[in-house]
C-alpha atoms as a PDB file:
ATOM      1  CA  UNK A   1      87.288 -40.161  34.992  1.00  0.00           C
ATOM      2  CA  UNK A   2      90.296 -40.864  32.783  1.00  0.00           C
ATOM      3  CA  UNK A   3      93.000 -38.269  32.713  1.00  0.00           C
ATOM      4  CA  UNK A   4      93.526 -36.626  29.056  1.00  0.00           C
ATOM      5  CA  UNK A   5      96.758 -37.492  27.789  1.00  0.00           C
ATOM      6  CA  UNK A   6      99.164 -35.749  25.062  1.00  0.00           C
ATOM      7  CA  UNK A   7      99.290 -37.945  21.772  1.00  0.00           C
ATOM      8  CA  UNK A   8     101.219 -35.958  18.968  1.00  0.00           C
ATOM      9  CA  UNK A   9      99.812 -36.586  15.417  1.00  0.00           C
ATOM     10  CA  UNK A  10     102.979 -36.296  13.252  1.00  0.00           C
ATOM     11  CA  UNK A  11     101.936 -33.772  10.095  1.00  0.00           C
ATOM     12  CA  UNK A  12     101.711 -36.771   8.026  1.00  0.00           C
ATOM     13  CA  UNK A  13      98.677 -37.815   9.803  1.00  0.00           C
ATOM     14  CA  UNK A  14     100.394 -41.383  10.487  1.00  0.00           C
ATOM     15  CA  UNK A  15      99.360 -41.974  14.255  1.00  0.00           C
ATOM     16  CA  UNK A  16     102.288 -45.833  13.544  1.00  0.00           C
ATOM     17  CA  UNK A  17     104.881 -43.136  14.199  1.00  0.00           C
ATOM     18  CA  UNK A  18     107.637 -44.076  16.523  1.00  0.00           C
ATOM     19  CA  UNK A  19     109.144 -40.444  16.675  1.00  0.00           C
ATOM     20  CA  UNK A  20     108.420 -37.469  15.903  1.00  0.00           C
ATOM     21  CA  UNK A  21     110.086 -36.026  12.721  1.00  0.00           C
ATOM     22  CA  UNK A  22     113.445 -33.700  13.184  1.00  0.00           C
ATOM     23  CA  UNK A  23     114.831 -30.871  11.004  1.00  0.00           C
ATOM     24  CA  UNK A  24     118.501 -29.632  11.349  1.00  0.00           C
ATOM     25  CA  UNK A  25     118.159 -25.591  10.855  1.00  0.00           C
ATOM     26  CA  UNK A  26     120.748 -24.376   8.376  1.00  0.00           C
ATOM     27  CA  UNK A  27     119.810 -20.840   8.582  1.00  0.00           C
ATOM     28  CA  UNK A  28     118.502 -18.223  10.780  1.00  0.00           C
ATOM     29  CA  UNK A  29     115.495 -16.793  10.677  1.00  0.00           C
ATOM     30  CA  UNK A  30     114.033 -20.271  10.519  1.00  0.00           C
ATOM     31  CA  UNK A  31     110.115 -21.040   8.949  1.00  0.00           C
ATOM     32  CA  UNK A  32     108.566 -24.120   8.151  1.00  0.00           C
ATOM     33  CA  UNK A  33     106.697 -24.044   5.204  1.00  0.00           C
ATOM     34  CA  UNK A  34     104.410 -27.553   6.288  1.00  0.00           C
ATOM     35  CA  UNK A  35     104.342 -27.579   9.560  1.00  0.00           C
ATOM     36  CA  UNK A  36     104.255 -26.012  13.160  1.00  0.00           C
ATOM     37  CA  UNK A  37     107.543 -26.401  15.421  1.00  0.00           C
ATOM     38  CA  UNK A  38     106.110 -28.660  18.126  1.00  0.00           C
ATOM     39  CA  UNK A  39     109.647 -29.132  20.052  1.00  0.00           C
ATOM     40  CA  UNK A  40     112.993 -27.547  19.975  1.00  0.00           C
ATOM     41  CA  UNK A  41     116.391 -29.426  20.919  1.00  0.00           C
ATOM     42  CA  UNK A  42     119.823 -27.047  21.266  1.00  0.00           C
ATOM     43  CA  UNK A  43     122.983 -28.723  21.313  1.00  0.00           C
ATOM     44  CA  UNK A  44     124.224 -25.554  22.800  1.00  0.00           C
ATOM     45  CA  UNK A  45     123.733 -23.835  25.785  1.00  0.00           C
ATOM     46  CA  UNK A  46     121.905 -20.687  24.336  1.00  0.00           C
ATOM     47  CA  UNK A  47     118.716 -18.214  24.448  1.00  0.00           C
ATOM     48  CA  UNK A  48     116.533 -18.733  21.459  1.00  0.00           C
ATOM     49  CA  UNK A  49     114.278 -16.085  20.247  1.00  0.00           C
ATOM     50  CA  UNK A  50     110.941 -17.817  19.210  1.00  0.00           C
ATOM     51  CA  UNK A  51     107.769 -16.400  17.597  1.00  0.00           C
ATOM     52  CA  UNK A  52     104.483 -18.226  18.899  1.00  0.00           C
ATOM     53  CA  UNK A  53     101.185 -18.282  17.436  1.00  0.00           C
ATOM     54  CA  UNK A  54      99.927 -14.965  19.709  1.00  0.00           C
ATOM     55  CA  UNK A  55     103.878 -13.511  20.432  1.00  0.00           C
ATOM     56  CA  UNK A  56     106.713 -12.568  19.092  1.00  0.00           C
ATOM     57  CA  UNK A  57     110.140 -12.034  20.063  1.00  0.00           C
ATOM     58  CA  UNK A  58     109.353 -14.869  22.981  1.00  0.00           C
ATOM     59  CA  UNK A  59     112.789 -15.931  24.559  1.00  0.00           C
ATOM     60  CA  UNK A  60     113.901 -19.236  26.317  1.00  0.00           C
ATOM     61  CA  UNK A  61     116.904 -20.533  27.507  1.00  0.00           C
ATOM     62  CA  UNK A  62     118.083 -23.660  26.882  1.00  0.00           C
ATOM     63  CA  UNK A  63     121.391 -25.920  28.392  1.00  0.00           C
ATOM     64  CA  UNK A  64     123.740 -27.812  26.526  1.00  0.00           C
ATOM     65  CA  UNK A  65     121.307 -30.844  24.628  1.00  0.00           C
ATOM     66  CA  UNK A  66     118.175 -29.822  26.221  1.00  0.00           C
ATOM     67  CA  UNK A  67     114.747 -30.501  24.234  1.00  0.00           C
ATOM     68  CA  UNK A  68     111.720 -28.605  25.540  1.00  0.00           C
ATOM     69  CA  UNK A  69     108.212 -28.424  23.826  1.00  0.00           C
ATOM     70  CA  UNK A  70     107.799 -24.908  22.681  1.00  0.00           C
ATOM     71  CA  UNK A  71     104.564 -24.332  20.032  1.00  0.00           C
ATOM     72  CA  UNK A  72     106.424 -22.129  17.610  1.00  0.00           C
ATOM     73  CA  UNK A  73     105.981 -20.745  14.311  1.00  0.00           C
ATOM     74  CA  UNK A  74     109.114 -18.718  13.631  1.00  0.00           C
ATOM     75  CA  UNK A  75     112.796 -19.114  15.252  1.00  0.00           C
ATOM     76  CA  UNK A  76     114.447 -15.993  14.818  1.00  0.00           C
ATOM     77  CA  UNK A  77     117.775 -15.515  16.924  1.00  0.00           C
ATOM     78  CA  UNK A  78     120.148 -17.759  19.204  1.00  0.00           C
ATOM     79  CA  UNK A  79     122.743 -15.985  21.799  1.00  0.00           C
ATOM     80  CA  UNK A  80     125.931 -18.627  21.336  1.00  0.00           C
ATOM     81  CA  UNK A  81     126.344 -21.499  18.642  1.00  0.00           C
ATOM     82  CA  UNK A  82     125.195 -21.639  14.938  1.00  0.00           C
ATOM     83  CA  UNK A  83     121.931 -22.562  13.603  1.00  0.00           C
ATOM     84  CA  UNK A  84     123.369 -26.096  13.235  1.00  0.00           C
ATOM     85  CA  UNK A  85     122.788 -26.487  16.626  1.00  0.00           C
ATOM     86  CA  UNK A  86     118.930 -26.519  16.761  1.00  0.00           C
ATOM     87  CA  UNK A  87     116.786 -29.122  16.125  1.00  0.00           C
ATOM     88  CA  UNK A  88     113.181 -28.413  15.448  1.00  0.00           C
ATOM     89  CA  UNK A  89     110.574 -31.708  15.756  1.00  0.00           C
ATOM     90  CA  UNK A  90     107.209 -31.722  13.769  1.00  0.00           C
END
């Protein structure tokens, strides 16, 4: 049996994409309107405070440039750095 792999559909519905779509935050709290936060890159070693579809307040910690995929619907707090420093991908 084939294993199931992990194909993102950007929100667009355009399955031609080379990369995902990214958004600079300029503000925290942070909420997409359009979409759900499907990755988040920090160009700054920090903790992020995160809401997810079934918790809030959810915390991770991220080094310096790091991207991990984190389902999120709300970003609410960072411990160092400005909002400039995330990068959300849709």
């Amino acid at each position: 049996m084939p294993a199931l792999v992990f194909a993102p559909m950007p929100i667009n519905g355009d399955p031609t994409q080379a990369s995902p779509d990214v958004e600079t935050i300029s503000a925290l709290p942070f909420t997409p309107n359009n979409y759900v936060i499907r990755a988040i890159r920090c160009n700054t070693a920090m903790t992020l405070t995160y809401d997810s579809w079934f918790t809030a307040s959810r915390t991770a910690k991220f080094a310096a440039g790091e991207t991990r995929y984190i389902m999120a619907t709300k970003i609410t707090g960072q411990s160092a750095g400005v909002p400039s420093d995330i990068e959300v991908m849709y």
